[in-house]
N, C-alpha and C. Protein backbone atom coordinates (compact mmCIF):
# COMPACT_ATOMS: atom_id res chain seq x y z
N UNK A 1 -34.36 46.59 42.32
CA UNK A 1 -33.68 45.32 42.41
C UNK A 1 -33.98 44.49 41.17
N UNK A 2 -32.64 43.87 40.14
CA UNK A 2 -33.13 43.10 39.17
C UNK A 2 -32.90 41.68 39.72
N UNK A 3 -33.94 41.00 38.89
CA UNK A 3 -33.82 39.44 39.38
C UNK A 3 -33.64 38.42 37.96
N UNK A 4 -32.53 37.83 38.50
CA UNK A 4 -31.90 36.97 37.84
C UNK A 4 -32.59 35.95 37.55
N UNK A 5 -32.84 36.20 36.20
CA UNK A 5 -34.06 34.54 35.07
C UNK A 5 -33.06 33.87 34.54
N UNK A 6 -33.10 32.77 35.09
CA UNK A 6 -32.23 31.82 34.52
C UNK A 6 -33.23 31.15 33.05
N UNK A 7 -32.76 31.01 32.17
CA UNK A 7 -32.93 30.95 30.32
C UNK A 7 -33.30 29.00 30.42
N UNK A 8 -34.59 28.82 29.39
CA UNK A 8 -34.17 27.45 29.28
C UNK A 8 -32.86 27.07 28.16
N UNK A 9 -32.85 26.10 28.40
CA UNK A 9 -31.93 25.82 26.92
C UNK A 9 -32.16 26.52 25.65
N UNK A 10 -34.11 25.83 25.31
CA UNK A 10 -34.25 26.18 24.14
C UNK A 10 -34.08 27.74 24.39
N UNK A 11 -34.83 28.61 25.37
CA UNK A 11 -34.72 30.06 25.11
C UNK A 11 -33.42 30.20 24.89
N UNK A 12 -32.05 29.91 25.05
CA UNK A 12 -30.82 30.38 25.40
C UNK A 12 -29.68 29.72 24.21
N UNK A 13 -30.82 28.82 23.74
CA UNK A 13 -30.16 28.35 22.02
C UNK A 13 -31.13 29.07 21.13
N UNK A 14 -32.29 29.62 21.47
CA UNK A 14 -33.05 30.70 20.45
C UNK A 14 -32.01 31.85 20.56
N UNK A 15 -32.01 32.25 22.06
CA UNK A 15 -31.16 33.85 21.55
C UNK A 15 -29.67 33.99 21.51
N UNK A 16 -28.89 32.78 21.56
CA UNK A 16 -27.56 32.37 20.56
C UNK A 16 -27.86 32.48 19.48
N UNK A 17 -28.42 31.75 18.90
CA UNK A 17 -28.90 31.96 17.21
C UNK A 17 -29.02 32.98 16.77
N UNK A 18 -29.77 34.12 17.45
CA UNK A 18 -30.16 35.67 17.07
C UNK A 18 -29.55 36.32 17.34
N UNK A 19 -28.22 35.82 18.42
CA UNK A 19 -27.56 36.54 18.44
C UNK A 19 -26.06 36.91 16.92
N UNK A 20 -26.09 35.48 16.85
CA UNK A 20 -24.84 35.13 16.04
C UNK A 20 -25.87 35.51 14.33
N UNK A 21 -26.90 35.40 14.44
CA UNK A 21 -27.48 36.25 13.16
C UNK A 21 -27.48 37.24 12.85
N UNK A 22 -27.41 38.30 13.84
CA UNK A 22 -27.27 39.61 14.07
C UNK A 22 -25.64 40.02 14.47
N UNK A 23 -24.87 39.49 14.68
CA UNK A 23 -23.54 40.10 15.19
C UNK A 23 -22.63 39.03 14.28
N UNK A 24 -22.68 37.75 14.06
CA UNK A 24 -21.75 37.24 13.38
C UNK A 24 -20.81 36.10 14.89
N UNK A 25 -20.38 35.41 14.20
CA UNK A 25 -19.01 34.13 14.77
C UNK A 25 -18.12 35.22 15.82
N UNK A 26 -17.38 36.28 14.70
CA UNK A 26 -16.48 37.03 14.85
C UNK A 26 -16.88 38.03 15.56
N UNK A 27 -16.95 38.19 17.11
CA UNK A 27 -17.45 39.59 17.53
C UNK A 27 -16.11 40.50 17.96
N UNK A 28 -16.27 42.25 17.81
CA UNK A 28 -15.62 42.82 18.05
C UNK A 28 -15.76 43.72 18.87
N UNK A 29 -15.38 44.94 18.90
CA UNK A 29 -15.37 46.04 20.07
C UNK A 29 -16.64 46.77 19.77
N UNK A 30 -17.23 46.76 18.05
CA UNK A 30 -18.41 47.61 17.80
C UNK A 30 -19.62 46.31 18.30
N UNK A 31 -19.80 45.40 18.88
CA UNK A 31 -20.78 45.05 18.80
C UNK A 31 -21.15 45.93 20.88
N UNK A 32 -22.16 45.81 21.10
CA UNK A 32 -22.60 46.71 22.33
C UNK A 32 -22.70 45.45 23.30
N UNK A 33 -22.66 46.36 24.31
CA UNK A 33 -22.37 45.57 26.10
C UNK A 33 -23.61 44.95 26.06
N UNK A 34 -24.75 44.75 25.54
CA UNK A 34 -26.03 44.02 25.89
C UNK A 34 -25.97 42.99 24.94
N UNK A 35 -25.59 42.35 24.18
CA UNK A 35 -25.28 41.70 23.73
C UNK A 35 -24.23 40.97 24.01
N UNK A 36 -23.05 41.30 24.76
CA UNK A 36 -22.21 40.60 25.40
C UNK A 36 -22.95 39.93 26.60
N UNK A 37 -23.54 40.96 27.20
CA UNK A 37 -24.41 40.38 28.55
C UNK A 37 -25.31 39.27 28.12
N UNK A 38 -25.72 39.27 26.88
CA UNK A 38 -27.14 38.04 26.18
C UNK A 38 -26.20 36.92 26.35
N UNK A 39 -25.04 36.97 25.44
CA UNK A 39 -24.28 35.83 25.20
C UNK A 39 -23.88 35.24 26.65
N UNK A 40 -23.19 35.89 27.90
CA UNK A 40 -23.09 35.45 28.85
C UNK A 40 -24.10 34.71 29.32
N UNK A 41 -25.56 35.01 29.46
CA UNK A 41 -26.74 34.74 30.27
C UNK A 41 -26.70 33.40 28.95
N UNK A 42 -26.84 33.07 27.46
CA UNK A 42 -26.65 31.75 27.37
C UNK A 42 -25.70 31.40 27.61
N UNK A 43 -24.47 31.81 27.25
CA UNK A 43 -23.10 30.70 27.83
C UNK A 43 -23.16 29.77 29.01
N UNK A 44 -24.18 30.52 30.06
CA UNK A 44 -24.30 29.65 31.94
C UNK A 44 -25.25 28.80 31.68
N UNK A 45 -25.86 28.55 30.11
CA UNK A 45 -27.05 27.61 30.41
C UNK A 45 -26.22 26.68 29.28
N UNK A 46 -25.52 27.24 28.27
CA UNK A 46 -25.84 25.93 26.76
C UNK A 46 -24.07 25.25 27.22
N UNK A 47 -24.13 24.83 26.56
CA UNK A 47 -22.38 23.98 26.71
C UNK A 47 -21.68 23.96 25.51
N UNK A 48 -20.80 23.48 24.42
CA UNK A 48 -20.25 24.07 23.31
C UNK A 48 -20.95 23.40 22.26
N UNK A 49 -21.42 21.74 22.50
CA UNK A 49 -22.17 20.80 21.95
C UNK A 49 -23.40 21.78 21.95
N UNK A 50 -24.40 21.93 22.49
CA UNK A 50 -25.83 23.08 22.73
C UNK A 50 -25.43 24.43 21.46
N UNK A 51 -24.42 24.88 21.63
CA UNK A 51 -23.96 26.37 21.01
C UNK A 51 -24.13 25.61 19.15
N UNK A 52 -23.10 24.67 19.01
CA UNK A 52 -22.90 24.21 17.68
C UNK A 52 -23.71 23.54 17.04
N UNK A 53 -25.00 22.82 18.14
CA UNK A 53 -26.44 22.37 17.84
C UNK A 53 -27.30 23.64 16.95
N UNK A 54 -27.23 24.85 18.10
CA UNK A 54 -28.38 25.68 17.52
C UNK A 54 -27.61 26.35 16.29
N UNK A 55 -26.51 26.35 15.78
CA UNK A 55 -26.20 26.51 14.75
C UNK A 55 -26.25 25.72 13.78
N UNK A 56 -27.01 24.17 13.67
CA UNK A 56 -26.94 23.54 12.92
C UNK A 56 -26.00 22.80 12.43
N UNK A 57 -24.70 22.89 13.59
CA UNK A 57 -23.39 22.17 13.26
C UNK A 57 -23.79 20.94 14.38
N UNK A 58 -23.86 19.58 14.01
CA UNK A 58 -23.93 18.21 14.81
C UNK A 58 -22.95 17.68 14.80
């Protein structure tokens, strides 16, 4: 049975950041299903303001 960890912000604007450092803005069909799954697990925590923060866009 897996159990669902809900991310703080900061964890979930750390691994947005690493994510979009490692895969890029532009994702496509080569990037892998665990990484789609990362981005989901932050998407339910950050909001678009949070996303464009940890990128350094204010």
């Amino acid at each position: 049975m897996s159990q669902q960890v809900t991310l703080t912000r900061e964890q979930a604007m750390d691994k947005f950041k690493g994510l979009v450092r490692q895969y890029g803005l532009q994702w496509t069909a080569a990037v892998p299903r665990e990484a789609y799954e990362q981005l989901r697990e932050c998407n339910m925590v950050l909001t678009a303001k949070d996303r464009r923060e940890a990128l350094g866009y204010r």
